[in-house]
Protein backbone atom coordinates (compact mmCIF):
# COMPACT_ATOMS: atom_id res chain seq x y z
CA UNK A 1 -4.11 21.73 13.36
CA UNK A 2 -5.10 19.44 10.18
CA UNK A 3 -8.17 17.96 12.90
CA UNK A 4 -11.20 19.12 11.79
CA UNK A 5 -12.62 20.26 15.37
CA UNK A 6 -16.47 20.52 14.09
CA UNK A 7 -16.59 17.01 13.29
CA UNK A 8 -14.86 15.88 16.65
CA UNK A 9 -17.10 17.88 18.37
CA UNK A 10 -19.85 16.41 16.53
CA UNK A 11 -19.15 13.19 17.74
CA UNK A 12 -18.18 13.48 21.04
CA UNK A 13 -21.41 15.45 22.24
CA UNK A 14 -23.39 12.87 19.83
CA UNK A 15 -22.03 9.67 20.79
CA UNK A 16 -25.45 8.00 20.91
CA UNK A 17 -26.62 8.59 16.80
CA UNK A 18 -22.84 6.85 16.41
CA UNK A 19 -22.80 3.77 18.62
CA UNK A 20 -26.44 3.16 19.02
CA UNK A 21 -26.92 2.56 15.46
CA UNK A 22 -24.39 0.03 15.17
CA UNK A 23 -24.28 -1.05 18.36
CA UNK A 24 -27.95 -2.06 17.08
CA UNK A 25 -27.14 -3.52 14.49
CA UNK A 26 -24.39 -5.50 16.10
CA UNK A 27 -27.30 -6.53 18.53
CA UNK A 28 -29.54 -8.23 16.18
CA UNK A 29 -26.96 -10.13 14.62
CA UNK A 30 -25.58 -11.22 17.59
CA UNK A 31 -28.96 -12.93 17.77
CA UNK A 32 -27.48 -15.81 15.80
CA UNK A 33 -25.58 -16.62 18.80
CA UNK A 34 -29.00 -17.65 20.53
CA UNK A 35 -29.57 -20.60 17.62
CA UNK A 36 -26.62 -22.35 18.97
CA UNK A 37 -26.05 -21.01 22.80
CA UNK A 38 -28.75 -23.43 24.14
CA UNK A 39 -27.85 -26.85 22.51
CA UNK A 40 -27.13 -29.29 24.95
CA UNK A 41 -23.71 -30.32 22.87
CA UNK A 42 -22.85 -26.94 23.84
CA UNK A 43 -23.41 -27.50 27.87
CA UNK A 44 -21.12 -30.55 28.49
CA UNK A 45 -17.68 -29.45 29.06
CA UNK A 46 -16.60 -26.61 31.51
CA UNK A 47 -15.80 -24.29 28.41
CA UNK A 48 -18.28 -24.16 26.69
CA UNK A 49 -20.48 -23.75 29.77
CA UNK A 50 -18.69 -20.42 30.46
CA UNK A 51 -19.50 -20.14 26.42
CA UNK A 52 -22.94 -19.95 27.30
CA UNK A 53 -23.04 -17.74 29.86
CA UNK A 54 -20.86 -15.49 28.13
CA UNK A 55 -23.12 -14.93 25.92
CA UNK A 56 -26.16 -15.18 27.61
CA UNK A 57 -25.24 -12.22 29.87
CA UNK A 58 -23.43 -10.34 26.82
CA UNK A 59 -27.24 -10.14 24.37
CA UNK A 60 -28.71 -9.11 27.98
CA UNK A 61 -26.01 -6.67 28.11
CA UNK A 62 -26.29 -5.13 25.05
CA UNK A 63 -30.34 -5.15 25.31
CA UNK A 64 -30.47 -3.20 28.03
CA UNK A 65 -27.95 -0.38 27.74
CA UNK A 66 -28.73 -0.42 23.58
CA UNK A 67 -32.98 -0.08 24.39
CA UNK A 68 -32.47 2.78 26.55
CA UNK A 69 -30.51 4.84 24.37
CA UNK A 70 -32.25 4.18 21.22
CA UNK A 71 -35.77 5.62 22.79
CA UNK A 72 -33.66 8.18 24.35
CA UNK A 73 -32.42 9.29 20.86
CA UNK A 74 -34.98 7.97 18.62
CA UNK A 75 -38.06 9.35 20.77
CA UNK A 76 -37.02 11.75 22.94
CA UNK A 77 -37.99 9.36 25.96
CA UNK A 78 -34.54 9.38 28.36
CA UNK A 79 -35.83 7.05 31.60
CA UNK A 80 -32.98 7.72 33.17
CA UNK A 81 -33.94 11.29 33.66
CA UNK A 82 -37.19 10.48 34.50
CA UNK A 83 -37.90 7.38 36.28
CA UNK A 84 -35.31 6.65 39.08
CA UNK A 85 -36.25 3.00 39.78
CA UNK A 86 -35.12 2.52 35.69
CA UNK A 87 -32.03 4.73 36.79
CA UNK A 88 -30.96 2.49 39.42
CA UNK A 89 -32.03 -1.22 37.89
CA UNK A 90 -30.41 -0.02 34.50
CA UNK A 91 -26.79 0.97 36.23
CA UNK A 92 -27.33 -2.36 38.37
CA UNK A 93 -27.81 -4.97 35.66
CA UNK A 94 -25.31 -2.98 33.47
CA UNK A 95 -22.33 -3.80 36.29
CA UNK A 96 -23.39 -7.25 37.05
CA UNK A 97 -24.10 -8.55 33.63
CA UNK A 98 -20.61 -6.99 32.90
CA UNK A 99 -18.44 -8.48 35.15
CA UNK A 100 -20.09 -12.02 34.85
CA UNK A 101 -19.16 -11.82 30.99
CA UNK A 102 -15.54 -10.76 31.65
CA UNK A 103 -15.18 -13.23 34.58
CA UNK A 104 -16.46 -16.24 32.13
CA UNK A 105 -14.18 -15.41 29.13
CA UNK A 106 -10.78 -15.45 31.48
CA UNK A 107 -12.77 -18.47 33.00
CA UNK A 108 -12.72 -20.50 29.58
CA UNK A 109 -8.90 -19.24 29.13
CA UNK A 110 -7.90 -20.74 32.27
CA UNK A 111 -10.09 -23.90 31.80
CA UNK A 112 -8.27 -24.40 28.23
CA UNK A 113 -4.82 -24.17 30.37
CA UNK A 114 -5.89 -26.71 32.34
CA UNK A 115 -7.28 -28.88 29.46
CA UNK A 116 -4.24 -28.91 27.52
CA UNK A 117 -1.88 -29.34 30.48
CA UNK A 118 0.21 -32.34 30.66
CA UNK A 119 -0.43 -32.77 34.51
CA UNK A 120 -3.41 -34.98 35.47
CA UNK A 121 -3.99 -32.86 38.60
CA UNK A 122 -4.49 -29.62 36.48
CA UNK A 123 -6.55 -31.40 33.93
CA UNK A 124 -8.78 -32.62 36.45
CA UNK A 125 -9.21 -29.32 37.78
CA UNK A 126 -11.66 -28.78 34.33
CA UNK A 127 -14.78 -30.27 35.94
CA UNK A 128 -18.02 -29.57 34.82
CA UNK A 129 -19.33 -29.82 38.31
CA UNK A 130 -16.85 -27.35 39.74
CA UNK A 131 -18.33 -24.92 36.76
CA UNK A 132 -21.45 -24.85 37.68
CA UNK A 133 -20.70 -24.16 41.13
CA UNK A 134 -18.74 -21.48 40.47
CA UNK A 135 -20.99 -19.90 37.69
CA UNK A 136 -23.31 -19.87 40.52
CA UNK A 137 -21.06 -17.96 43.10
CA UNK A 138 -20.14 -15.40 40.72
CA UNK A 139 -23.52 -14.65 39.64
CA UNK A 140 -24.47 -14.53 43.24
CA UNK A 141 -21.35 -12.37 43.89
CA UNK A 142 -21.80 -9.84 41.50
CA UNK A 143 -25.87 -9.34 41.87
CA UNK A 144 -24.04 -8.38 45.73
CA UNK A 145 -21.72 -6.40 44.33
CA UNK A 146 -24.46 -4.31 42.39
CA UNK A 147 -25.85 -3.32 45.15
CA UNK A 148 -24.78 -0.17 45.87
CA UNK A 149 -26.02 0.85 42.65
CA UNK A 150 -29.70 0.61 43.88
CA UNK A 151 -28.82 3.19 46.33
CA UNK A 152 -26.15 5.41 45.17
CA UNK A 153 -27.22 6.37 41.65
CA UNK A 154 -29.96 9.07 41.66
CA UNK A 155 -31.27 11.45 39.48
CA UNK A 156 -29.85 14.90 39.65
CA UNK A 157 -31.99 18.03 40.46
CA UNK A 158 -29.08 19.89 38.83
CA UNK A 159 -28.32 18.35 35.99
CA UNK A 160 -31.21 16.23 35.61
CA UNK A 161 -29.14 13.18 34.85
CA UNK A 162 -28.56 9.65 36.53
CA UNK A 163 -25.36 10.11 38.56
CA UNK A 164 -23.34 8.74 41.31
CA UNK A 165 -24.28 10.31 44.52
CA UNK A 166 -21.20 8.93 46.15
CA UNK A 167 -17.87 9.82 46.50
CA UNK A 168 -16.01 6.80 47.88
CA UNK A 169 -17.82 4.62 45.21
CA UNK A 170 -16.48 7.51 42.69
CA UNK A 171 -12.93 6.56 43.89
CA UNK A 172 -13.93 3.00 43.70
CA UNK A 173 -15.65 2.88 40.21
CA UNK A 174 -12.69 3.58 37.89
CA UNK A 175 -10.30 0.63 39.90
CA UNK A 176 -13.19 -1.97 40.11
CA UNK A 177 -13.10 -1.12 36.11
CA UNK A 178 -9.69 -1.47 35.48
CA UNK A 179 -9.37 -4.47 37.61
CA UNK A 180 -12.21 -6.42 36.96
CA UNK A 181 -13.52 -5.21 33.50
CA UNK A 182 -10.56 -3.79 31.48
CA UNK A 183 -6.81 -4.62 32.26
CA UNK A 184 -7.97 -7.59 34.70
CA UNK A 185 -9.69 -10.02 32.39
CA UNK A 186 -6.77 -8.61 29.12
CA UNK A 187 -4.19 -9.77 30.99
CA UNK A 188 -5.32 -13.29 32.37
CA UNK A 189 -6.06 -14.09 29.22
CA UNK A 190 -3.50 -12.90 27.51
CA UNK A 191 -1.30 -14.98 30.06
CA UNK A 192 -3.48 -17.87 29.94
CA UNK A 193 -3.50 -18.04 26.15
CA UNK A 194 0.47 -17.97 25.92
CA UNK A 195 0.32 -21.17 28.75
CA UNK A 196 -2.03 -22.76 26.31
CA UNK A 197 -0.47 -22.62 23.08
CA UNK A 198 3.05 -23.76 25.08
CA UNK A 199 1.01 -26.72 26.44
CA UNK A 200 0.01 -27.38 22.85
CA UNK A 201 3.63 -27.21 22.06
CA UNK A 202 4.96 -28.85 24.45
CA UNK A 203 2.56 -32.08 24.18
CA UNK A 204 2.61 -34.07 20.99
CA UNK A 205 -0.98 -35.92 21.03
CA UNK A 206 -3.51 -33.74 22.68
CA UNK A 207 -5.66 -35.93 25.09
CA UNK A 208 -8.75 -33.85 23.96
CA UNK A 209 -10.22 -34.75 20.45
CA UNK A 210 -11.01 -32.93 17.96
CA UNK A 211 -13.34 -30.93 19.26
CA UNK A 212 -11.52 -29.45 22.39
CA UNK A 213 -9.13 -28.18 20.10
CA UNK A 214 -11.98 -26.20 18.14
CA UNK A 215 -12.58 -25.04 21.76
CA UNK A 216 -8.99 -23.75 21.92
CA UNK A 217 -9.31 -21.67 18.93
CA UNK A 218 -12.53 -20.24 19.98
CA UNK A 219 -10.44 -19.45 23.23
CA UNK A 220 -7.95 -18.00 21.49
CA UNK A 221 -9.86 -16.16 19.34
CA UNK A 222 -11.67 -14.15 22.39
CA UNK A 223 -8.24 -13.59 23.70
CA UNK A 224 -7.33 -11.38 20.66
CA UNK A 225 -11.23 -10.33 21.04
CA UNK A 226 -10.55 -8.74 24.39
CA UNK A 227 -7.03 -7.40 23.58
CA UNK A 228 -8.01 -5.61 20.48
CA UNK A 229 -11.33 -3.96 21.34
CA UNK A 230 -11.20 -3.55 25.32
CA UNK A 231 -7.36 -2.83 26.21
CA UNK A 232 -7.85 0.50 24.19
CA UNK A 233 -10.32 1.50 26.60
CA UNK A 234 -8.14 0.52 29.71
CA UNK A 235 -5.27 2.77 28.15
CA UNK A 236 -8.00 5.34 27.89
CA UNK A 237 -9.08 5.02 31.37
CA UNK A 238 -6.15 5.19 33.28
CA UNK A 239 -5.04 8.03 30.76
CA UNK A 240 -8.29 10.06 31.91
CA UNK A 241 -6.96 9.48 35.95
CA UNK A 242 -4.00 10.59 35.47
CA UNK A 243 -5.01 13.66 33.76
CA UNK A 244 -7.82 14.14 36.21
CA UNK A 245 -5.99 17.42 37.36
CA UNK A 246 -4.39 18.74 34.95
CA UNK A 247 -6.06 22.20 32.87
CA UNK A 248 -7.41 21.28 29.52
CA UNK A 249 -8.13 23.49 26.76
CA UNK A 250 -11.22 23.39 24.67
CA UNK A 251 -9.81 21.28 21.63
CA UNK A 252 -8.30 19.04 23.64
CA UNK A 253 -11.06 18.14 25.49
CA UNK A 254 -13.04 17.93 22.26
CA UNK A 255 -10.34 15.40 21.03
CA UNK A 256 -10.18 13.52 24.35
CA UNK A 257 -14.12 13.63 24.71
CA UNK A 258 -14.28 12.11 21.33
CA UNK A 259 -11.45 9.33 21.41
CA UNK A 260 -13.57 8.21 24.63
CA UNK A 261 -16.75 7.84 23.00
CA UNK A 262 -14.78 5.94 19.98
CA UNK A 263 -13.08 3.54 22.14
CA UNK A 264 -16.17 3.02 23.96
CA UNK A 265 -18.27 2.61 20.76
CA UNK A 266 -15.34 0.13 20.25
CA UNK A 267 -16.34 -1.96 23.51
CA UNK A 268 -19.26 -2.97 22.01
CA UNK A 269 -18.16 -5.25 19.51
CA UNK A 270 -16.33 -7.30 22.77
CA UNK A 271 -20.17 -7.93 23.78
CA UNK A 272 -21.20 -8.34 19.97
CA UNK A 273 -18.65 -9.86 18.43
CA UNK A 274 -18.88 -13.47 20.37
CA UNK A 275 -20.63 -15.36 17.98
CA UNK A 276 -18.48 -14.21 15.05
CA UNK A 277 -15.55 -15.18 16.87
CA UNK A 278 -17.25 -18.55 17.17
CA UNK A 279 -18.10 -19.02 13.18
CA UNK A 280 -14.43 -17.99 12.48
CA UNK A 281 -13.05 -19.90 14.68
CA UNK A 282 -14.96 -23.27 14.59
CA UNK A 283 -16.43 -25.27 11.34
CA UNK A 284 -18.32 -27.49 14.39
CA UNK A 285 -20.40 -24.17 15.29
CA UNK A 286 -20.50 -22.98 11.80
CA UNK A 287 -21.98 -26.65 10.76
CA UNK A 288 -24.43 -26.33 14.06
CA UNK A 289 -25.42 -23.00 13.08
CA UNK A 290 -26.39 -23.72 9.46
CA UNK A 291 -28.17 -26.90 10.60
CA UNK A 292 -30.16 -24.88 13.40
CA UNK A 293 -31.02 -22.43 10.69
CA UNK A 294 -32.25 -24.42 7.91
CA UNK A 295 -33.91 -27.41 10.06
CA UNK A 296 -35.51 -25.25 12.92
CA UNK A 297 -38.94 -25.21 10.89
CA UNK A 298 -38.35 -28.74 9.88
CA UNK A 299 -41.80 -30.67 10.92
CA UNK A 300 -41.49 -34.03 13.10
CA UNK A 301 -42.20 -36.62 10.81
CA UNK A 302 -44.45 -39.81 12.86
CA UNK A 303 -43.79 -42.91 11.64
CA UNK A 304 -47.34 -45.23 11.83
CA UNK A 305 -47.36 -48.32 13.84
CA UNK A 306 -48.23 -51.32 11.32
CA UNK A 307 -50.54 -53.34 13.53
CA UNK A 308 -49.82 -56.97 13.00
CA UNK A 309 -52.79 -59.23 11.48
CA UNK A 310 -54.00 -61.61 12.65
């Protein structure tokens, strides 16, 4: 075998000196995301709503499962093995925060279908209202759905590790991930995308300006996002159920141990990679962007009140 084993091995017992340090980096430049995420231009249509939450919940995202690891590696301090309250909240805020991200990037998808459609039923179906409500439900749903975290991950007096506890919710944690965090979100995208660029296609003048059809790009552009560094991960996962059972030998599970950690490592630009996405994708954001940078210091000027003579 032409594989050097030593190095494989290497990374798949390491995984944390690999993806912490550029999942770090990725992290503070991701920051640039927060210059723009907050401007009010940026909170008036249903897409770019979902924009903001997107990214709001993917810097939390990263912040939280990134901090951990790097004191884990950097000092020697895991919390996970020590404190369980940090065991549970971390595992808790790790599932919700994920599945609000996924659910708001097939969100702006289907919103962009329904923006570009030629049907004035579906294109009234892109309310702003209707957003907010349901940005509220699903953040309400999935803080429920986290639940179980708080009670089923402990720390191990074996192993001395945060674990699952549970064996139903160990059946139930690899479909809730295909479904709702890998293949789920690929697909409806993926779908929705195709129905947008037909709309496009299929209508000559756009009813949106310009600007919606920056919005499409920026759509677009997470679609390929999602497909490119998150689908390899799905593949991975349903590959790992299916050979659940079956006897492994050493250097294969070195291989498999380490093309898991990769395509995981890989998952992290999907949380990351937003706001480049955005500054490919749109010269509006790019323009916003440089203007937030270069004027964000820029002193009110007061302009004195000439009182009249008399």
């Amino acid at each position: 075998m032409f594989i050097d084993l030593a190095l494989i091995y290497y990374v798949s017992v390491n995984p944390a000196d690999w993806d912490d340090c550029i999942g770090q980096l990725l992290t503070e430049l991701t920051g640039v995301g927060r210059l723009v995420c907050f401007i009010d231009t940026y909170r008036k249509t249903p897409c770019t709503f979902y924009f903001l939450i997107y990214s709001i919940t993917n810097i939390l995202y990263l912040i939280i499962n990134l901090t951990s690891r790097i004191v884990s590696v950097g000092y020697g301090i895991d919390l996970t093995r020590t404190s369980i309250i940090w065991c549970k909240t971390r595992q808790y805020f790790l599932i919700i925060l994920s599945l609000i991200s996924f659910t708001c990037s097939w969100l702006s998808s289907v919103d962009q279908y329904f923006v570009t459609s030629r049907h004035a039923n579906l294109r009234r179906m892109s309310n702003i209202k209707w957003t907010h409500r349901i940005v509220f439900l699903l953040i309400l749903v999935s803080c429920l759905h986290g639940i179980p975290c708080l009670i089923i991950f402990n720390i191990s007096s074996i192993t001395n590790q945060c674990i699952n506890s549970n064996i139903i919710y160990a059946i139930y944690s690899p479909i809730y991930s295909l479904t709702f965090t890998c293949f789920g979100p690929s697909l409806i995208m993926i779908l929705f995308g195709y129905l947008t660029i037909r709309n496009i296609h299929l209508t000559r003048v756009l009813v949106q300006q310009h600007i919606d059809r920056q919005l499409i790009k920026m759509t677009l552009f997470q679609v390929i996002l999602i497909a490119v560094f998150v689908t390899p991960y799905s593949i991975n996962v349903v590959y790992i159920l299916i050979t659940n059972g079956m006897i492994k030998d050493t250097n294969r599970l070195i291989i498999e141990n380490s093309i898991f950690t990769i395509l995981t490592l890989l998952t992290y630009v999907y949380y990351s990679g937003s706001c480049y996405i955005f500054l490919i994708s749109s010269s509006r954001f790019r323009r916003t962007v440089k203007e937030k940078i270069f004027n964000w210091r820029k002193p009110n000027q007061i302009n004195p009140i000439q009182q009249p003579t008399i």
